[in-house]
N, C-alpha and C. Protein backbone atom coordinates (compact mmCIF):
# COMPACT_ATOMS: atom_id res chain seq x y z
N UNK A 1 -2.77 -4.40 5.06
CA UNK A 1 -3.08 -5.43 6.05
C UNK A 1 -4.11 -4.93 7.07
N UNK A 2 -3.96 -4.00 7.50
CA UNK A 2 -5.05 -3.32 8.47
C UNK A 2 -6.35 -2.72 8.07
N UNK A 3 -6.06 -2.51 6.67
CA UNK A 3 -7.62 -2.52 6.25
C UNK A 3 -8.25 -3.60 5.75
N UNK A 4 -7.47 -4.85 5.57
CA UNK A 4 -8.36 -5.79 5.41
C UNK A 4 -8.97 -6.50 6.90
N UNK A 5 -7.82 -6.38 7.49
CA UNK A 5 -8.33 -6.62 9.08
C UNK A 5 -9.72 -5.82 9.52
N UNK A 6 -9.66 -4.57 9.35
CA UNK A 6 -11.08 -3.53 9.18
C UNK A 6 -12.04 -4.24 8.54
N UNK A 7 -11.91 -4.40 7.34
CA UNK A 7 -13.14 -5.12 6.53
C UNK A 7 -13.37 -6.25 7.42
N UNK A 8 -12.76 -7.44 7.65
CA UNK A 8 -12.97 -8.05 7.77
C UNK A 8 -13.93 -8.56 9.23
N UNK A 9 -13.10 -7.59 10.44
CA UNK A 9 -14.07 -7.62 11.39
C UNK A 9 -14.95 -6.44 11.47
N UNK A 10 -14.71 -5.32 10.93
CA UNK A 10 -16.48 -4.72 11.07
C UNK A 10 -17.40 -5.23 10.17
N UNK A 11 -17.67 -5.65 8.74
CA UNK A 11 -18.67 -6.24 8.21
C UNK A 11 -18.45 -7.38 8.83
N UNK A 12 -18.05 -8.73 9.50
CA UNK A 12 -18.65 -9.62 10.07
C UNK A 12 -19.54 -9.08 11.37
N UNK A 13 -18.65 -8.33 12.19
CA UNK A 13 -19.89 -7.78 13.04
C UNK A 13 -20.93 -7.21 12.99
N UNK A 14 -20.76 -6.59 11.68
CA UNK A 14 -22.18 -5.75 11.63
C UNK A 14 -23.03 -7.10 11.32
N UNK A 15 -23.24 -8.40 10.16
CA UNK A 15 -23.64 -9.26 9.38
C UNK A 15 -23.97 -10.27 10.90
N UNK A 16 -23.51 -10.26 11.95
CA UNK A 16 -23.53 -11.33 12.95
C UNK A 16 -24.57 -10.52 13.86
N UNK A 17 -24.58 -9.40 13.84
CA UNK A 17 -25.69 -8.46 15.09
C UNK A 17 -26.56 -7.90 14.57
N UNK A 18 -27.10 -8.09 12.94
CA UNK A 18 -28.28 -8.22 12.02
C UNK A 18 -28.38 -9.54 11.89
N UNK A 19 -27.97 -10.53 12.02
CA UNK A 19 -28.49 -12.47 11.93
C UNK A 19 -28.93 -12.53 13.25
N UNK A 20 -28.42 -11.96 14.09
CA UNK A 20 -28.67 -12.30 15.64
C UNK A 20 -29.83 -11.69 16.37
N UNK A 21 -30.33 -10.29 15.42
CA UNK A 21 -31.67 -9.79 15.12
C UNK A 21 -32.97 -10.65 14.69
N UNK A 22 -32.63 -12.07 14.53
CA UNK A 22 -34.01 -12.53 13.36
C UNK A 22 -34.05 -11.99 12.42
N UNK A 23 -33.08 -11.32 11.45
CA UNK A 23 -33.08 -10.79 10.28
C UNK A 23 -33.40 -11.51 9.22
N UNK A 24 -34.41 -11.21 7.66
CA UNK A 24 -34.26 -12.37 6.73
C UNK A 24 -32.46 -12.52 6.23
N UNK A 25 -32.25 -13.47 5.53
CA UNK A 25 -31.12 -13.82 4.55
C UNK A 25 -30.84 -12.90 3.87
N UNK A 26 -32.28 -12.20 3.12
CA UNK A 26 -32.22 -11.11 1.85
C UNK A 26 -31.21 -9.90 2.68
N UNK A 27 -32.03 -9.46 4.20
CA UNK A 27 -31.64 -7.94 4.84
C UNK A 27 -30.15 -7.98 5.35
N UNK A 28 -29.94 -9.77 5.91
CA UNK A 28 -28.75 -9.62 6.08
C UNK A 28 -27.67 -9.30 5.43
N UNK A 29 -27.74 -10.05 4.00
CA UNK A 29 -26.69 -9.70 3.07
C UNK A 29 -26.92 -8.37 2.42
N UNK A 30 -28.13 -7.67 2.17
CA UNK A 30 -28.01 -6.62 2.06
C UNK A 30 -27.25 -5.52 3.15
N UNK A 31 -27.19 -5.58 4.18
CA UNK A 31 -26.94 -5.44 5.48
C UNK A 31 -25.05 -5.35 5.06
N UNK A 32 -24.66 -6.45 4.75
CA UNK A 32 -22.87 -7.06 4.65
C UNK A 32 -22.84 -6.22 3.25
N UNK A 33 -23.39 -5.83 2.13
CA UNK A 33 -23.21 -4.50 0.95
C UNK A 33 -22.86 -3.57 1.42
N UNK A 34 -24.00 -3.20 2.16
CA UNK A 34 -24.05 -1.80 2.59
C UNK A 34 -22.81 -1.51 3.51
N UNK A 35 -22.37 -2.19 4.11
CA UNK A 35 -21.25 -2.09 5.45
C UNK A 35 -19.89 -1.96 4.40
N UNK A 36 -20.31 -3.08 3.44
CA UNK A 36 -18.51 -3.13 2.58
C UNK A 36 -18.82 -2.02 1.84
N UNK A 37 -20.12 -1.04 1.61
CA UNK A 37 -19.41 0.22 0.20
C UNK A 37 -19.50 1.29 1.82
N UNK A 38 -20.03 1.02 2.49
CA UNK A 38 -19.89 2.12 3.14
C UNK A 38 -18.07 2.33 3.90
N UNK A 39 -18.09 1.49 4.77
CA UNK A 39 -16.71 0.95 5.23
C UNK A 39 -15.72 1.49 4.45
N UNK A 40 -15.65 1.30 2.82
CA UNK A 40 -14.77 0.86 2.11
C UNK A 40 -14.36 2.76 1.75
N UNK A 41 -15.92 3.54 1.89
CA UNK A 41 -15.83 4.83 1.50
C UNK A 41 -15.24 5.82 2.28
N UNK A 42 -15.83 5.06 3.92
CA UNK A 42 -15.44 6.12 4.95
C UNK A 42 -13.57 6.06 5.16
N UNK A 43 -13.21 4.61 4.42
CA UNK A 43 -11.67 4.36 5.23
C UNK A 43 -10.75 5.11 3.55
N UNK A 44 -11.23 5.12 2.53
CA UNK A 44 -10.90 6.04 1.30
C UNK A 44 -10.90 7.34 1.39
N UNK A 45 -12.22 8.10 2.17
CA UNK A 45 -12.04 9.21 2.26
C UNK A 45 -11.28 9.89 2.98
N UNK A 46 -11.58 9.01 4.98
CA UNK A 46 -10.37 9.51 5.82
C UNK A 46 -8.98 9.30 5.27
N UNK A 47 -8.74 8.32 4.51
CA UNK A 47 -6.69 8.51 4.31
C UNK A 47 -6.88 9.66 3.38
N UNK A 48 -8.10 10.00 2.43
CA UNK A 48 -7.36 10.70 1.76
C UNK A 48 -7.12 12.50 2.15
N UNK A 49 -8.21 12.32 3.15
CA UNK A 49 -7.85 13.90 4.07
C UNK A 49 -6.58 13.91 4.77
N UNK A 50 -6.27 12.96 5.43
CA UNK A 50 -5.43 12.36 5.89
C UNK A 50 -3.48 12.76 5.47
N UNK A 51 -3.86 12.32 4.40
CA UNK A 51 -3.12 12.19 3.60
C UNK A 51 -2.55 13.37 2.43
N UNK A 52 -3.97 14.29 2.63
CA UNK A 52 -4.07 15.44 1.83
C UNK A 52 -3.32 16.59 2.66
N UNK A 53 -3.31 16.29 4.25
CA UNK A 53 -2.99 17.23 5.54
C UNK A 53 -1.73 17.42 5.05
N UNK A 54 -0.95 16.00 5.17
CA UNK A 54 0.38 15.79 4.91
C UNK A 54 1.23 16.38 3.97
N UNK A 55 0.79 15.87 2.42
CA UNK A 55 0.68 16.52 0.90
C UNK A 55 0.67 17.86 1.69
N UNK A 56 -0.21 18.65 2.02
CA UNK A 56 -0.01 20.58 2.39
C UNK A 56 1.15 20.58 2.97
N UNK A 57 1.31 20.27 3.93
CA UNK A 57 2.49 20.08 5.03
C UNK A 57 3.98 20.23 4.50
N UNK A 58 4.05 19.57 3.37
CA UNK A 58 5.15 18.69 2.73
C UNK A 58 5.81 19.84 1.63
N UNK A 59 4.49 20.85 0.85
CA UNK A 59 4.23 21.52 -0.16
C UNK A 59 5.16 22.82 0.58
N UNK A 60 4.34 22.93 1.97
CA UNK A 60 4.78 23.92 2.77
C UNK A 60 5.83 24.07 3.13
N UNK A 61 6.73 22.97 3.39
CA UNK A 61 7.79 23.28 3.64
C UNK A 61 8.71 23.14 2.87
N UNK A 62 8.49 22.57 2.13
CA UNK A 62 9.41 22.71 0.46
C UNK A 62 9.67 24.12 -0.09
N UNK A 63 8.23 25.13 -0.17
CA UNK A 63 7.94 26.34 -0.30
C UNK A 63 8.99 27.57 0.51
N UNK A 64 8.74 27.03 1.83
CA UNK A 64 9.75 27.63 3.02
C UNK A 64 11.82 27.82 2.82
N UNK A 65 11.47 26.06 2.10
CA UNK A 65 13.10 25.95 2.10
C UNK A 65 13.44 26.31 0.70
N UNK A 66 12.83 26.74 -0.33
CA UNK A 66 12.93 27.50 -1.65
C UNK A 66 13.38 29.03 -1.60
N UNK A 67 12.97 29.55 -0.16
CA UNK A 67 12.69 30.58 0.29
C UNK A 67 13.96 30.56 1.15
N UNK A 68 14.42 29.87 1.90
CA UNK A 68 15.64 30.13 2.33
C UNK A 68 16.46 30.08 1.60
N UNK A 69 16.60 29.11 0.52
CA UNK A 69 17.89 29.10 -0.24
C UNK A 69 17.96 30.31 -1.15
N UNK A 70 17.14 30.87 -1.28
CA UNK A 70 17.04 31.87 -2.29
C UNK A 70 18.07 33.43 -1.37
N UNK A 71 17.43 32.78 -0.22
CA UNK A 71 17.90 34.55 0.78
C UNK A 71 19.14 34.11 1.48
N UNK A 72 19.26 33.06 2.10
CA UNK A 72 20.53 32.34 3.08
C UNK A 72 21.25 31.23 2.53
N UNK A 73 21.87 31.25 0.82
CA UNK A 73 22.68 29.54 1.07
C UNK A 73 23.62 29.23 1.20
N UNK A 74 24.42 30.16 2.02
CA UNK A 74 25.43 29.83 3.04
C UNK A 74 24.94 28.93 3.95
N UNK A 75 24.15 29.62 4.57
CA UNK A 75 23.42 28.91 5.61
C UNK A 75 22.65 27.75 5.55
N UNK A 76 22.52 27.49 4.62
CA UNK A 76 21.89 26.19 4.23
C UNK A 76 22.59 25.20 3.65
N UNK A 77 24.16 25.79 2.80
CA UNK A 77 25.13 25.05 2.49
C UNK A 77 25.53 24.43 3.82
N UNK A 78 25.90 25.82 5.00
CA UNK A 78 26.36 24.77 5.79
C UNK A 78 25.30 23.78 7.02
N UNK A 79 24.12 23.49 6.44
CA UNK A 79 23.27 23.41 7.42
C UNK A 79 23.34 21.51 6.97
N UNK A 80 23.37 21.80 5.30
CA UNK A 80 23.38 20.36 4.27
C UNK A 80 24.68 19.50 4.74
N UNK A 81 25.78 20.23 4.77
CA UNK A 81 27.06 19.73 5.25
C UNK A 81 26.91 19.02 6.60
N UNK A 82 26.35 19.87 7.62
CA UNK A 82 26.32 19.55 8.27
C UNK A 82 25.52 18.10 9.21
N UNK A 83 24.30 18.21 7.81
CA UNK A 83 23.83 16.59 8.24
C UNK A 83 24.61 15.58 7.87
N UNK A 84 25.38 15.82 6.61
CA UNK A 84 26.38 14.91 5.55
C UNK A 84 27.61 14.48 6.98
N UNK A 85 27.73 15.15 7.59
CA UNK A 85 28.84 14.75 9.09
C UNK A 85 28.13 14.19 9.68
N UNK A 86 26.59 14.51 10.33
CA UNK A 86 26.33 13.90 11.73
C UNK A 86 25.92 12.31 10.58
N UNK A 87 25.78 11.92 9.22
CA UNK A 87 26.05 10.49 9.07
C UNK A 87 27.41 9.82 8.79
N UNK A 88 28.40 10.66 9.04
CA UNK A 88 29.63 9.65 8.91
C UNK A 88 30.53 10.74 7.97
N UNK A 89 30.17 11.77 7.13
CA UNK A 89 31.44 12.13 6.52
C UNK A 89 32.16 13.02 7.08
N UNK A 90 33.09 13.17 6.74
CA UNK A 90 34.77 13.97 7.40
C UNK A 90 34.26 15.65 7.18
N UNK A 91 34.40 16.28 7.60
CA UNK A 91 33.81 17.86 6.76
C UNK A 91 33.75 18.35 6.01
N UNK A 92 35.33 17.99 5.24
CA UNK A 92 35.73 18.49 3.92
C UNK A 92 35.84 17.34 3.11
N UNK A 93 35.15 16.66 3.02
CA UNK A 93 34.20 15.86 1.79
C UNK A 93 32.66 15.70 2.20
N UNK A 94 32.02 16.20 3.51
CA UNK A 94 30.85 16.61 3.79
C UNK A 94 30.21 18.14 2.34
N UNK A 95 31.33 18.94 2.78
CA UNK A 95 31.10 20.32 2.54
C UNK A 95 31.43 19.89 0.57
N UNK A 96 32.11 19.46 -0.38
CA UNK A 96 32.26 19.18 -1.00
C UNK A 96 30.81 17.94 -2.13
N UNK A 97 30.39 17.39 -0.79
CA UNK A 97 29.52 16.85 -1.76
C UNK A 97 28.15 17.31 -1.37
N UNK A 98 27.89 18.53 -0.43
CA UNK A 98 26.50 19.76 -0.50
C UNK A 98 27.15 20.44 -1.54
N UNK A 99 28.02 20.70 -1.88
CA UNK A 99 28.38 21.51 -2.84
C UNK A 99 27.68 21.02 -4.19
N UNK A 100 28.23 19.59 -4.83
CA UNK A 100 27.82 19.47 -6.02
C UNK A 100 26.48 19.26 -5.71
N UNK A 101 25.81 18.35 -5.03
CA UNK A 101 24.21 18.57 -5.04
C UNK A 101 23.65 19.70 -5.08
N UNK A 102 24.47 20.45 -4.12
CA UNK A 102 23.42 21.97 -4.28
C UNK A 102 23.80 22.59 -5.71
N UNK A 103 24.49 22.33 -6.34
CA UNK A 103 25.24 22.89 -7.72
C UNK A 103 23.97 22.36 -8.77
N UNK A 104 23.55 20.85 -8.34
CA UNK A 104 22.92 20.20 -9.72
C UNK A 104 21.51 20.63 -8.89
N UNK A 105 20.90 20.39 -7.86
CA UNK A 105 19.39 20.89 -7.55
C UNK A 105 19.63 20.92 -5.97
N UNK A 106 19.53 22.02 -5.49
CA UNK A 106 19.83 22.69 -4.81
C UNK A 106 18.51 22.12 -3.42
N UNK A 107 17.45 22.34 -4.15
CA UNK A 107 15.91 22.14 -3.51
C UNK A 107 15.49 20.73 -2.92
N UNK A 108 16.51 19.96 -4.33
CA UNK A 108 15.74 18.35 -4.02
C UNK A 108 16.92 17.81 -2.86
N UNK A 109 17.99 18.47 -2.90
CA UNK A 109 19.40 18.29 -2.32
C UNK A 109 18.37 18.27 -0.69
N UNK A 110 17.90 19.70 -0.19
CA UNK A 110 17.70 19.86 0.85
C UNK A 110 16.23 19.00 1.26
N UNK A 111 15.27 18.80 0.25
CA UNK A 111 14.51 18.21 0.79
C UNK A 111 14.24 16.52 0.70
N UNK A 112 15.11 16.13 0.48
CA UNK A 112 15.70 14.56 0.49
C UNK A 112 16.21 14.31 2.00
N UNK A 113 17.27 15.06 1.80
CA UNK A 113 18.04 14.80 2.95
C UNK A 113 18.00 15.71 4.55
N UNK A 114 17.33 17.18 4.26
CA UNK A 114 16.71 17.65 5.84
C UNK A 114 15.02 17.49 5.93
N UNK A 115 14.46 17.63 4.83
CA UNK A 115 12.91 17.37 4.96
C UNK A 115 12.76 15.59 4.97
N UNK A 116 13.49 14.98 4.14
CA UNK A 116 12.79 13.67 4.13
C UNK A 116 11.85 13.63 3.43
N UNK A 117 11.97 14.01 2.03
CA UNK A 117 10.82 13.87 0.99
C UNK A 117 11.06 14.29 -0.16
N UNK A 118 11.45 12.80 -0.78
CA UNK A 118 11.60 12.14 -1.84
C UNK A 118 10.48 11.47 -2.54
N UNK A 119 10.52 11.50 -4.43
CA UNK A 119 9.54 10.85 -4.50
C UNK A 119 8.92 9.75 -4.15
N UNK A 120 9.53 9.03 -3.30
CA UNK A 120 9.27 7.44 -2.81
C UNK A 120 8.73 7.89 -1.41
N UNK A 121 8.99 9.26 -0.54
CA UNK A 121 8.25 9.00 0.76
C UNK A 121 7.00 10.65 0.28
N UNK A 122 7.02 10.86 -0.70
CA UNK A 122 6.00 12.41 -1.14
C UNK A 122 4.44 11.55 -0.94
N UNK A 123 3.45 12.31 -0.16
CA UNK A 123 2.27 11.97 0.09
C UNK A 123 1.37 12.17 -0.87
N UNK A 124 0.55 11.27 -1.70
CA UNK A 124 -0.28 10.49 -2.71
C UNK A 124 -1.76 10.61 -2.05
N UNK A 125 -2.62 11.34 -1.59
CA UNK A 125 -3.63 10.97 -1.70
C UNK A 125 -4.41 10.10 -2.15
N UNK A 126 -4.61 10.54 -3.27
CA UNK A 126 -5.61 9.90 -4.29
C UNK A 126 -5.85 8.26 -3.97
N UNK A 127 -3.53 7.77 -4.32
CA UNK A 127 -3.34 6.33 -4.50
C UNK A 127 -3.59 5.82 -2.95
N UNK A 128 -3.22 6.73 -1.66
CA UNK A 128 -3.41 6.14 -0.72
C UNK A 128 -5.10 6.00 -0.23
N UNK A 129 -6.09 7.15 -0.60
CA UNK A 129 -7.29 6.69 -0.28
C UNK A 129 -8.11 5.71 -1.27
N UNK A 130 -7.29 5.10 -2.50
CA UNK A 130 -7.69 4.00 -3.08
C UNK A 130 -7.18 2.54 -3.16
N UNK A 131 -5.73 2.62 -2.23
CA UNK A 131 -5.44 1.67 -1.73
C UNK A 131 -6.32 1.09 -0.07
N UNK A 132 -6.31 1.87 0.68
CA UNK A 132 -7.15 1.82 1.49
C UNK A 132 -8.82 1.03 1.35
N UNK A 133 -8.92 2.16 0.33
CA UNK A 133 -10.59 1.73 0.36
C UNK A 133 -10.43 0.27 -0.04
N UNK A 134 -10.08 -0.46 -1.32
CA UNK A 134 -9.09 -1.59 -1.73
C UNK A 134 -8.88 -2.74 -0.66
N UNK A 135 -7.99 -2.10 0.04
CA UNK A 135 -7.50 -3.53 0.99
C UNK A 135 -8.95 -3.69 2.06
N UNK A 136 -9.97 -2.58 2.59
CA UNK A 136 -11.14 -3.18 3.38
C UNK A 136 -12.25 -3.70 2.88
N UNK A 137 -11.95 -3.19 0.99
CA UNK A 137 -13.48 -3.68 0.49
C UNK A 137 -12.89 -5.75 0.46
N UNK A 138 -11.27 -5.94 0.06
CA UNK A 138 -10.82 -6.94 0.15
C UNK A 138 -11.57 -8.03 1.56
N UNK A 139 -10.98 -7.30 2.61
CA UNK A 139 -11.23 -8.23 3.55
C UNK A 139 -13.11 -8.17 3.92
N UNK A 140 -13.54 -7.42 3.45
CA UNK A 140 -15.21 -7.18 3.48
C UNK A 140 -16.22 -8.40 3.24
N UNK A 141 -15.28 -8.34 1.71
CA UNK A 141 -15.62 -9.48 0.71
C UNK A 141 -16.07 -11.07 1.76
N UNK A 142 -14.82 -11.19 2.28
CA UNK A 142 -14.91 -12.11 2.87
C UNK A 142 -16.02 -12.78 3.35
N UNK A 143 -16.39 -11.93 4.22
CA UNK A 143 -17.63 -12.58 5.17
C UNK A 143 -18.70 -12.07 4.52
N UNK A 144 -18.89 -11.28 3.87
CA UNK A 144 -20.00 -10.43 3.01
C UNK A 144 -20.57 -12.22 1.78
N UNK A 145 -19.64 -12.76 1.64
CA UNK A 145 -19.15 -13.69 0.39
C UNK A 145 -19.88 -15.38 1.27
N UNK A 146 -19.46 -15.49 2.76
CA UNK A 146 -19.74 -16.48 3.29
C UNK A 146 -21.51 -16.54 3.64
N UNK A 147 -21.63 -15.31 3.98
CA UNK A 147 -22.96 -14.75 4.31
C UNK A 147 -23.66 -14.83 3.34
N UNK A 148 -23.35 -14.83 1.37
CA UNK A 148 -24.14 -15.35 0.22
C UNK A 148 -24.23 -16.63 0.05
N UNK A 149 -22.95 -17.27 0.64
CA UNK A 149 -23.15 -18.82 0.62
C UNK A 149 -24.06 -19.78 1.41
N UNK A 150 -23.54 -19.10 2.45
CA UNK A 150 -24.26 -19.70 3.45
C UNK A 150 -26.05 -19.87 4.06
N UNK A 151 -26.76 -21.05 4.29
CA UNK A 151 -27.84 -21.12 4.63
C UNK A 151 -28.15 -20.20 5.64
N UNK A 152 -29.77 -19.86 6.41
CA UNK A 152 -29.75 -18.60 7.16
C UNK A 152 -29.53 -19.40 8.76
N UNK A 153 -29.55 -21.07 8.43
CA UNK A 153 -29.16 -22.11 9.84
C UNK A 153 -27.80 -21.71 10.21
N UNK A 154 -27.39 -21.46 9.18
CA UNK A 154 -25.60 -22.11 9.39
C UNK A 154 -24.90 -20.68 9.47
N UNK A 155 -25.49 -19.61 9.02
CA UNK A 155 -25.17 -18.20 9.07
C UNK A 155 -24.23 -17.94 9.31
N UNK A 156 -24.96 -17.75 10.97
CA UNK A 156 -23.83 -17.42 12.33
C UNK A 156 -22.28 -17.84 12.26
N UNK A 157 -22.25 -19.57 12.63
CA UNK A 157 -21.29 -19.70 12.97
C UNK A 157 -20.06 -19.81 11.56
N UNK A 158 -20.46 -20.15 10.54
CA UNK A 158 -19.95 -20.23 9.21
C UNK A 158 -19.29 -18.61 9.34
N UNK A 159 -20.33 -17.72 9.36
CA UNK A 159 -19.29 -16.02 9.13
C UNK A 159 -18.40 -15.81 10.08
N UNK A 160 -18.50 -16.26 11.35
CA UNK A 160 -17.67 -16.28 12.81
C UNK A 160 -16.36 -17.09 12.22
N UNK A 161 -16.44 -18.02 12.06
CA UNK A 161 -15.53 -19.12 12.24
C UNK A 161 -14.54 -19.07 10.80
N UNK A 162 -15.08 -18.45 9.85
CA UNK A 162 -14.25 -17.65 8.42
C UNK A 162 -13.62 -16.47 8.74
N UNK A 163 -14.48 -15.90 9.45
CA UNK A 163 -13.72 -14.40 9.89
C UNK A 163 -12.81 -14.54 10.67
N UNK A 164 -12.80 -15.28 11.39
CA UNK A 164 -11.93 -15.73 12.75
C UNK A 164 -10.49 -15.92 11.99
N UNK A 165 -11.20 -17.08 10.93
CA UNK A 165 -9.33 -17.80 10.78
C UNK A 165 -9.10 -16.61 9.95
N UNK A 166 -9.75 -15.72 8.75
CA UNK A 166 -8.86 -15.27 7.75
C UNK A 166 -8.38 -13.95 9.21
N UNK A 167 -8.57 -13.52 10.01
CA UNK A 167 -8.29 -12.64 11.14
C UNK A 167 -6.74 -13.16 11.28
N UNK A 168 -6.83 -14.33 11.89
CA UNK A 168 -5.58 -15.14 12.56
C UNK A 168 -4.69 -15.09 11.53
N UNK A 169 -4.86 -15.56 10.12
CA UNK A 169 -4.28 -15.86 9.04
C UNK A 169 -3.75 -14.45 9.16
N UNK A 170 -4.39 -13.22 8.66
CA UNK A 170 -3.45 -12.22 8.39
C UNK A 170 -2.94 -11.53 9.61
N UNK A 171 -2.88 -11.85 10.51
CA UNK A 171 -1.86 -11.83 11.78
C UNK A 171 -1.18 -12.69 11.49
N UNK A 172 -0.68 -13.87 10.83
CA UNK A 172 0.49 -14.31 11.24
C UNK A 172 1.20 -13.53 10.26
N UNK A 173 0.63 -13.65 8.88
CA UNK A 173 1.27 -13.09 7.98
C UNK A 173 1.71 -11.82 8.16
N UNK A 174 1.34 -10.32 8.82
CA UNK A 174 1.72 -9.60 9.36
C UNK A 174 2.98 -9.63 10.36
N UNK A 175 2.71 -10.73 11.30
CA UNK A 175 4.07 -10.56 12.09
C UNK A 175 4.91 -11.16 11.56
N UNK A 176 4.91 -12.34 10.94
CA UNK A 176 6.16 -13.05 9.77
C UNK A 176 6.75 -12.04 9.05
N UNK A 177 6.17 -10.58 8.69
CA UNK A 177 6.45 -9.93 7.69
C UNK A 177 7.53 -8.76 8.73
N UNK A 178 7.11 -8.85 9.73
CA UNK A 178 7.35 -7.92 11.04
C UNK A 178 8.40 -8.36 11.64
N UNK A 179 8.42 -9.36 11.92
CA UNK A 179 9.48 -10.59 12.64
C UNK A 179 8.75 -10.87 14.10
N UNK A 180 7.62 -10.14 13.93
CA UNK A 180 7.31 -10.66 15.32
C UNK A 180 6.84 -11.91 15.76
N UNK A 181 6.44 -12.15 16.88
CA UNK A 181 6.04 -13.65 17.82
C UNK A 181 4.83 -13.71 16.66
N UNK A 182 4.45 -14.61 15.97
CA UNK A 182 3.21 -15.33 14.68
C UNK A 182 2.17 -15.93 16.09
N UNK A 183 2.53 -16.86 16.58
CA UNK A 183 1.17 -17.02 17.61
C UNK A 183 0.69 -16.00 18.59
N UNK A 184 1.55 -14.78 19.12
CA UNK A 184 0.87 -13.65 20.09
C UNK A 184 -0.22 -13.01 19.30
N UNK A 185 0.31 -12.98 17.51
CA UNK A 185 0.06 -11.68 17.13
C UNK A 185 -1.53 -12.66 16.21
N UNK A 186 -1.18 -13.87 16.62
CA UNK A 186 -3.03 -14.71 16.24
C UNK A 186 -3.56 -14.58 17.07
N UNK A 187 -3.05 -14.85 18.48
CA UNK A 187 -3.70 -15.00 19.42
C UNK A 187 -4.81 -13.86 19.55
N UNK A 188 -3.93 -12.13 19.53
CA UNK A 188 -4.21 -10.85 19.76
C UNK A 188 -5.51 -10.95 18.66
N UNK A 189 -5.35 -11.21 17.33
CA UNK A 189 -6.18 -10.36 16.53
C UNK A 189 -7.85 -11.25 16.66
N UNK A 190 -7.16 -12.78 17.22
CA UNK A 190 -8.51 -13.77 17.24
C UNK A 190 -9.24 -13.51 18.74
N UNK A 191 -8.30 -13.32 19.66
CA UNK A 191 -9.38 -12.95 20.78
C UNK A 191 -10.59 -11.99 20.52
N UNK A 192 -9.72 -10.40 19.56
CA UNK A 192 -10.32 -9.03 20.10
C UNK A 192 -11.26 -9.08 18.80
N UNK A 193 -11.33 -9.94 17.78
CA UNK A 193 -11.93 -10.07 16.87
C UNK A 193 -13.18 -11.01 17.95
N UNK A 194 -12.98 -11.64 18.36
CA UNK A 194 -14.43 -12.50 18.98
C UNK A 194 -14.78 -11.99 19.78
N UNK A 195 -14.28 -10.99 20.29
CA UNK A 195 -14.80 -10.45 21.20
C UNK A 195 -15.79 -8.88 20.81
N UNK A 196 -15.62 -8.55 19.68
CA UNK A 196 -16.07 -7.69 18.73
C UNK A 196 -17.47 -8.48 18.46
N UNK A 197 -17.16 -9.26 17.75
CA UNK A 197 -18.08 -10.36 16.96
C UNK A 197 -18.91 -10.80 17.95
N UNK A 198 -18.76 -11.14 19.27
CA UNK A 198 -19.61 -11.48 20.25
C UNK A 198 -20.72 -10.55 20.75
N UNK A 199 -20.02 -9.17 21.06
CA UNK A 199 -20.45 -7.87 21.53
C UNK A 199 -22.23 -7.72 20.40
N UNK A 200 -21.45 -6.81 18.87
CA UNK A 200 -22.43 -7.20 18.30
C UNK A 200 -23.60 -8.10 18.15
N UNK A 201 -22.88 -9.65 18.42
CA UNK A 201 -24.38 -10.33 18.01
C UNK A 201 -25.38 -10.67 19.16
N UNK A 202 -24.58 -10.09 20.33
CA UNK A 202 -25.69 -9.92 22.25
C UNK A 202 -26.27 -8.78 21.88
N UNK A 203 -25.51 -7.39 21.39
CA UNK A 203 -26.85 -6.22 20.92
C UNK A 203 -27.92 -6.61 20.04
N UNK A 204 -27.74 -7.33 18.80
CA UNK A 204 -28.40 -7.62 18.14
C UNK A 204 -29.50 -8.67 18.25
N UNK A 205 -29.01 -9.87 19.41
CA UNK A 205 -30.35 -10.34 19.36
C UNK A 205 -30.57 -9.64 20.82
N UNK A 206 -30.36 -8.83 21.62
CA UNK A 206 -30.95 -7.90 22.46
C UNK A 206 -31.88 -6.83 21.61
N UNK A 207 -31.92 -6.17 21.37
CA UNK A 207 -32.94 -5.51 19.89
C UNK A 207 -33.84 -6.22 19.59
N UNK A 208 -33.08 -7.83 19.05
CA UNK A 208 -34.17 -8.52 18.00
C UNK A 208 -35.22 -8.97 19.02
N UNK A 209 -34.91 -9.35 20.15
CA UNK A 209 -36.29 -9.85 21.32
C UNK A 209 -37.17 -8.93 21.57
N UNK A 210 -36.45 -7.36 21.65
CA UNK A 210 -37.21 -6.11 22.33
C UNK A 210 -38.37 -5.44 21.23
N UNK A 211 -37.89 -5.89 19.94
CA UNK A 211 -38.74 -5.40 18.62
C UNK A 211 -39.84 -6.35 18.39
């Protein structure tokens, strides 16, 4: 959701403060390409450093706690037990069921339940800097798409006024999904989105007069 929100208002702004330049049709939409592969590369590559930090992080301390159990698993028996109580069990069926986990995998026992990393929360690079890139080239499309349709009269307000609602649109859908207030969270993304969108296209035809 937030990288289509990304796509969606930085290539309209960039596409609204190159129209607002006197730009041709051709430079503009070339202009809305260039923003969606670039955009789409820079927000792929940061998750996947990002994401790669984490992955080390994760490796590392898995490594660490391989390393304790090997030298201390007393101490780690009773360290496992001891989270198994602070969620609700009695001690001696705490201490009884670190036992058989640590009996069947000892490693995944501790890093499930004191690391917090399981294959469902283990950090993915790759899939996360290609989901990423994905959901902004998505919302990119958008106005990149209105900006091919559209005459070079009607430009402006046609990419504004598409970007705007699909903005609002995936704010509501975001906070519906959230439970939050659906009109704050339109209100929020349609103000700071026009106000983005505005910014840009006063630099741009500020430039376009001075050139």
């Amino acid at each position: 959701m937030l990288g289509a929100n990304d796509g969606i208002l930085s290539t309209s702004s960039l596409i609204l403060g190159v129209a607002s330049a006197a730009a041709s049709h051709h430079s503009i939409v070339l202009t809305g390409v260039a923003g969606l592969v670039a955009g789409a590369m820079s927000m792929g590559a940061g998750e996947y450093v990002s994401v790669s930090s984490q992955s080390d992080a994760q490796k590392a301390d898995l490594k660490l706690e391989e390393k304790e159990l090997a030298s201390h698993p007393r101490a780690e028996h009773r360290e496992l037990s001891a989270i198994y109580v602070e969620r609700g069990l009695d001690p001696d069926l705490a201490r009884r069921v670190a036992d058989q986990l640590m009996a069947k995998d000892a490693l995944g026992a501790h890093a499930r339940d004191e690391l917090e990393i399981s294959p469902t929360t283990a950090a993915r690079p790759v899939q996360a800097a290609l989901a990423s890139a994905a959901s902004y080239s998505v919302g990119a499309a958008l106005p990149l798409l209105m900006t091919i349709v559209s005459p070079q009269a009607l430009l402006k307000p046609v990419v504004a006024l598409a970007s705007l609602a699909s903005l609002a649109l995936l704010g509501a859908i975001g906070a519906r999904t959230g439970g939050a207030s659906v009109p704050k969270a339109m209100l929020r993304v349609t103000v700071w989105g026009a106000l983005a969108m505005a910014a840009t296209a006063a630099i741009g035809a500020l430039v376009g007069a001075t050139i």
